[in-house]
C-alpha atoms as a PDB file:
ATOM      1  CA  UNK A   1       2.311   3.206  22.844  1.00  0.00           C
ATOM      2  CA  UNK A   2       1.646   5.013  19.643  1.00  0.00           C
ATOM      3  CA  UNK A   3       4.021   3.818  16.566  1.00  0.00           C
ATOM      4  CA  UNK A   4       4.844   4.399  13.245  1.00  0.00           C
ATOM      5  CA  UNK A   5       5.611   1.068  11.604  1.00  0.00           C
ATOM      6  CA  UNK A   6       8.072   0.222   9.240  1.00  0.00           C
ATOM      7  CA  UNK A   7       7.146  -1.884   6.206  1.00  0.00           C
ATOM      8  CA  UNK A   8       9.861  -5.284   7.665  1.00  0.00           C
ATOM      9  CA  UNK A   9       7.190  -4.947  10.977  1.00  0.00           C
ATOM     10  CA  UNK A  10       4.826  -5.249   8.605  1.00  0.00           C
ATOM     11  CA  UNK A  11       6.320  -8.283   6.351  1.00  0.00           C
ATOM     12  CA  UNK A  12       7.231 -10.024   9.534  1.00  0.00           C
ATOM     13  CA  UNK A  13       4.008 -10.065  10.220  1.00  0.00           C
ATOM     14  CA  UNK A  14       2.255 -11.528   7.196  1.00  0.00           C
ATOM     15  CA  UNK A  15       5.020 -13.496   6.517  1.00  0.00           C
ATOM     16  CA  UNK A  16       5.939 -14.660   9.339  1.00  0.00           C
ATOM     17  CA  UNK A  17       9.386 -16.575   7.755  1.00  0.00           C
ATOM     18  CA  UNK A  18      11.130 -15.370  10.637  1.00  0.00           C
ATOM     19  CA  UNK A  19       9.232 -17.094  13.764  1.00  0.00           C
ATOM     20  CA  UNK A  20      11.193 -14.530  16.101  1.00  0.00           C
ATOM     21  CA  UNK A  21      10.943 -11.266  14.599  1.00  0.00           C
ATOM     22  CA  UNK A  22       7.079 -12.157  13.747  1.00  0.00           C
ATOM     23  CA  UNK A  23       6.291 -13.123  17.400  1.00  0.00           C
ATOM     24  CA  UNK A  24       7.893  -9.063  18.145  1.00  0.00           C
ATOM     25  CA  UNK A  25       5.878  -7.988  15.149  1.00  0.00           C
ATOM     26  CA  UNK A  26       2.591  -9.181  15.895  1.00  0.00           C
ATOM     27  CA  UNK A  27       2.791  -8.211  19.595  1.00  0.00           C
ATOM     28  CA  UNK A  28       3.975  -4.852  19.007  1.00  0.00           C
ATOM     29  CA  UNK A  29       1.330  -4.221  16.593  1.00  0.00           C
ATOM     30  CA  UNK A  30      -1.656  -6.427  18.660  1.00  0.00           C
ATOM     31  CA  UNK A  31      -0.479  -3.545  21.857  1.00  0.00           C
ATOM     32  CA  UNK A  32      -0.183  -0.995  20.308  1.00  0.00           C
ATOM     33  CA  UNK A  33      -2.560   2.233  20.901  1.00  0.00           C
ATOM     34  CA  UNK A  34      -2.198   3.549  17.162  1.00  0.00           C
ATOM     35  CA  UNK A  35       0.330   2.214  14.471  1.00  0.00           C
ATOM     36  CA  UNK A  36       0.630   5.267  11.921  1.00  0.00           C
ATOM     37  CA  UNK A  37       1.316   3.668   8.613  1.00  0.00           C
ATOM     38  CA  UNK A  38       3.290   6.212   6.027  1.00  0.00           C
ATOM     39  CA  UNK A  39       1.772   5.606   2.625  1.00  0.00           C
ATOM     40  CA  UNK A  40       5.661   5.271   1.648  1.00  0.00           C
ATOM     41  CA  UNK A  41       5.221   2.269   3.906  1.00  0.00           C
ATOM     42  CA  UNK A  42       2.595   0.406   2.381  1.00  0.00           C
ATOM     43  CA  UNK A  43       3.872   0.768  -1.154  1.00  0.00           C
ATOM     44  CA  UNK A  44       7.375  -1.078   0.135  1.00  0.00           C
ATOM     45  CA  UNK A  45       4.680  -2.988   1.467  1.00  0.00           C
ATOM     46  CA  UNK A  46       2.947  -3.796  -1.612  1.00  0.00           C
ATOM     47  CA  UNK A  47       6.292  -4.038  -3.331  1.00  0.00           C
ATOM     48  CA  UNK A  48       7.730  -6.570  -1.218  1.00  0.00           C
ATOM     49  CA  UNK A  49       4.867  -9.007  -0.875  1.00  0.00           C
ATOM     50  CA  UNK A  50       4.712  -9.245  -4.856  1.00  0.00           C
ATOM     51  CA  UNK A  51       7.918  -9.007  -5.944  1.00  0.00           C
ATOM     52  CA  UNK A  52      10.075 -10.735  -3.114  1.00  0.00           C
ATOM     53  CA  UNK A  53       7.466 -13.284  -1.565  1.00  0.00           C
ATOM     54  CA  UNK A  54       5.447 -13.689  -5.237  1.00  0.00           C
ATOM     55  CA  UNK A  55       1.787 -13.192  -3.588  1.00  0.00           C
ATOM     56  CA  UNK A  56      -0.713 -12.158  -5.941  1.00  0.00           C
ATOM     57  CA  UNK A  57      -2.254  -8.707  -6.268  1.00  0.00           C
ATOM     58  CA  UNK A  58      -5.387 -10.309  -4.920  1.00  0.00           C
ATOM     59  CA  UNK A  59      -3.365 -11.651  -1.653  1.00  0.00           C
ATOM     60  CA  UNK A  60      -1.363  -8.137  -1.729  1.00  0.00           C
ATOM     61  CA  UNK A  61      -4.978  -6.107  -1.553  1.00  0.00           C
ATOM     62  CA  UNK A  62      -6.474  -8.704   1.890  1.00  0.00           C
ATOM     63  CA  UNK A  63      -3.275  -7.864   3.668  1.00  0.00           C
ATOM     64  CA  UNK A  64      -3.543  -4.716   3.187  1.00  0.00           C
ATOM     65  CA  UNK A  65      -7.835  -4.463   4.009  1.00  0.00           C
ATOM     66  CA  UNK A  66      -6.862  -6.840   6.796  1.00  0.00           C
ATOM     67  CA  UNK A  67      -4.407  -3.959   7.800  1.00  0.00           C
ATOM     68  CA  UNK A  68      -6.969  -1.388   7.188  1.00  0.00           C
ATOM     69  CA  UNK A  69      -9.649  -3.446   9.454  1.00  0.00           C
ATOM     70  CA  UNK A  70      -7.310  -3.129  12.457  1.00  0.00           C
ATOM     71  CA  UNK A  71      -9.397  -0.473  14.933  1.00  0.00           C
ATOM     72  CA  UNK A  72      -5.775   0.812  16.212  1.00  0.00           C
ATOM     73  CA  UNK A  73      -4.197   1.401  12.214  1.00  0.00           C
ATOM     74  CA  UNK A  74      -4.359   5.223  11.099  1.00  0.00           C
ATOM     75  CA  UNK A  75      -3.543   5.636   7.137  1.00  0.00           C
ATOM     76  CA  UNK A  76      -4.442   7.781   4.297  1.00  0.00           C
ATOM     77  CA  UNK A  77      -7.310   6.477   3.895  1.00  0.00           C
ATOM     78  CA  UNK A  78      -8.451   7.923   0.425  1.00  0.00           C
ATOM     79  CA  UNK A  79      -4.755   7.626  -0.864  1.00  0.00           C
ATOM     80  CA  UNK A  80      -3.979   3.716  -0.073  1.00  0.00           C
ATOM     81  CA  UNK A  81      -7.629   3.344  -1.696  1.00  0.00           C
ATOM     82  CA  UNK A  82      -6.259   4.451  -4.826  1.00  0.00           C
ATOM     83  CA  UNK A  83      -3.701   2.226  -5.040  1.00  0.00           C
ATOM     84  CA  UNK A  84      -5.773  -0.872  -4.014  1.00  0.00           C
ATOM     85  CA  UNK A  85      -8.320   0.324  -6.865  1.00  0.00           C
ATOM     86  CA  UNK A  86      -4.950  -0.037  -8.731  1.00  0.00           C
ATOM     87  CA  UNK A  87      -3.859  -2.503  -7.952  1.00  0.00           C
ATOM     88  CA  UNK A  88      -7.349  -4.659  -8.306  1.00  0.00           C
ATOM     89  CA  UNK A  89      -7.456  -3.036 -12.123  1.00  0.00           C
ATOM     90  CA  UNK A  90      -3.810  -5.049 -12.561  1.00  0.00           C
ATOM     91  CA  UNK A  91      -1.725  -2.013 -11.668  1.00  0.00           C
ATOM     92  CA  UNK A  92       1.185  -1.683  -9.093  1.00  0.00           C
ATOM     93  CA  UNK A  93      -0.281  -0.039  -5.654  1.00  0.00           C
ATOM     94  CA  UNK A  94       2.500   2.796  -5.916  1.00  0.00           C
ATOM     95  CA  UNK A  95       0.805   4.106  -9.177  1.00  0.00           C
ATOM     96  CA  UNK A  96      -2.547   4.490  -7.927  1.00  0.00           C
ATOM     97  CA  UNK A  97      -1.533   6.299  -4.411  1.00  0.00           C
ATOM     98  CA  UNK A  98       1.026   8.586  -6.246  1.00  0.00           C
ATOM     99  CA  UNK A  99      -1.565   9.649  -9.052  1.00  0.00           C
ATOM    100  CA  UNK A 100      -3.751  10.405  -6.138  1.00  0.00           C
ATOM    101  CA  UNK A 101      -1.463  11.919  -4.116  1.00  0.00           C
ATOM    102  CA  UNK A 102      -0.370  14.399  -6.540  1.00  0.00           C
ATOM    103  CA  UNK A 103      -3.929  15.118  -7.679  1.00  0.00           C
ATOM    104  CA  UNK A 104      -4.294  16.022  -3.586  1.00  0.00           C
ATOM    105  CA  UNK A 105      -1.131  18.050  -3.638  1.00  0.00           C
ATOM    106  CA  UNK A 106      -2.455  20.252  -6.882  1.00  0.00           C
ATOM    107  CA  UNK A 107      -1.294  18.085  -9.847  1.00  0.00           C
ATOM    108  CA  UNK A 108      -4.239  17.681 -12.585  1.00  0.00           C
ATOM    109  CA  UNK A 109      -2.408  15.167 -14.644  1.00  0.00           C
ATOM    110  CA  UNK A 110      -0.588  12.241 -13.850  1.00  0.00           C
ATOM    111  CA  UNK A 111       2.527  11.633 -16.284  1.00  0.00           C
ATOM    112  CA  UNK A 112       4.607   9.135 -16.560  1.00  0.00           C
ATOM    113  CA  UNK A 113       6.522   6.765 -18.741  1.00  0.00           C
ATOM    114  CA  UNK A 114       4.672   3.629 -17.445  1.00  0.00           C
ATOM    115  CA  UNK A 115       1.914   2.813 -20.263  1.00  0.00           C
ATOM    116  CA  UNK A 116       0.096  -0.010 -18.328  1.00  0.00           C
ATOM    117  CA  UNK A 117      -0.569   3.026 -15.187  1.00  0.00           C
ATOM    118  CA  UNK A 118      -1.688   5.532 -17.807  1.00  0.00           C
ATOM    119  CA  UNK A 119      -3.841   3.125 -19.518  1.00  0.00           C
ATOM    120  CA  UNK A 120      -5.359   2.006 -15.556  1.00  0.00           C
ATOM    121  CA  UNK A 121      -5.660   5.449 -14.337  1.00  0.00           C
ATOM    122  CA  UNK A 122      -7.290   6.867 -17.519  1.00  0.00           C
ATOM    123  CA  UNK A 123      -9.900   4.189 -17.996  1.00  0.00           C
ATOM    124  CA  UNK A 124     -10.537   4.923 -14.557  1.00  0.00           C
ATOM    125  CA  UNK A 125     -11.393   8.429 -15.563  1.00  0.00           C
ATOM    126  CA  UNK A 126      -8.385  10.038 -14.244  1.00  0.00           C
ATOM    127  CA  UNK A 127      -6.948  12.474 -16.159  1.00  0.00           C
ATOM    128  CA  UNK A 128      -3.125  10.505 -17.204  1.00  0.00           C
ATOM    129  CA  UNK A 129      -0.585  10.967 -19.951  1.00  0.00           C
ATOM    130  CA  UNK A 130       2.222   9.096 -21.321  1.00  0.00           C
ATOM    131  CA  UNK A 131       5.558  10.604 -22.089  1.00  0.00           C
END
């Protein structure tokens, strides 16, 4: 079966604080052919393991390479880079993949009220301003 997961699947599964819904998690995603994970997805993702379950970006980042190491997981690749790069710099995962999501849709500079992203994404060398 090919799947598109939704970010509890994937909480279930790292979590695992619900022994039933992770056993259904992990062997939905361990048969699966291909599990398409939305970028939308893995910033919830992202989101949830920090802010709900208090892991640190450094834990946040392996679950999501250990994700990313599956042979069956299809992402954007380039994009969810991003916001690990972003995330490793002390950012939130969500700024990163947006900034370089927009950049891929046409957008040239990344605006927002957020001063620690700006700050990230220009030492980075992206092009980023703050309202």
């Amino acid at each position: 079966m090919k799947i598109a997961v939704d970010t509890n699947v994937l909480v279930r599964a790292v979590v695992r604080d619900d022994p039933a819904q992770a056993s259904v998690a992990a062997k939905v995603l361990t048969k699966a052919e291909l599990i398409a994970v939305a970028l939308p997805c893995l910033c919830e993702f992202a989101w949830v393991l920090r802010q709900v379950y208090g892991f640190t970006p450094a834990d946040v980042a392996i679950a999501i390479r250990a994700l990313l190491a599956a042979a069956n997981v299809e992402v954007n690749r380039p994009a969810v880079e991003a916001g690990l790069s972003m995330l490793e710099a002390g950012g939130d995962f969500a700024d990163g993949a947006i900034a370089y999501e927009g950049c891929w849709l046409g957008g040239e500079t990344f605006v927002s009220f957020d001063k620690k992203a700006v700050a990230l994404l220009t030492a980075a060398g992206q092009s980023a301003r703050l309202l």
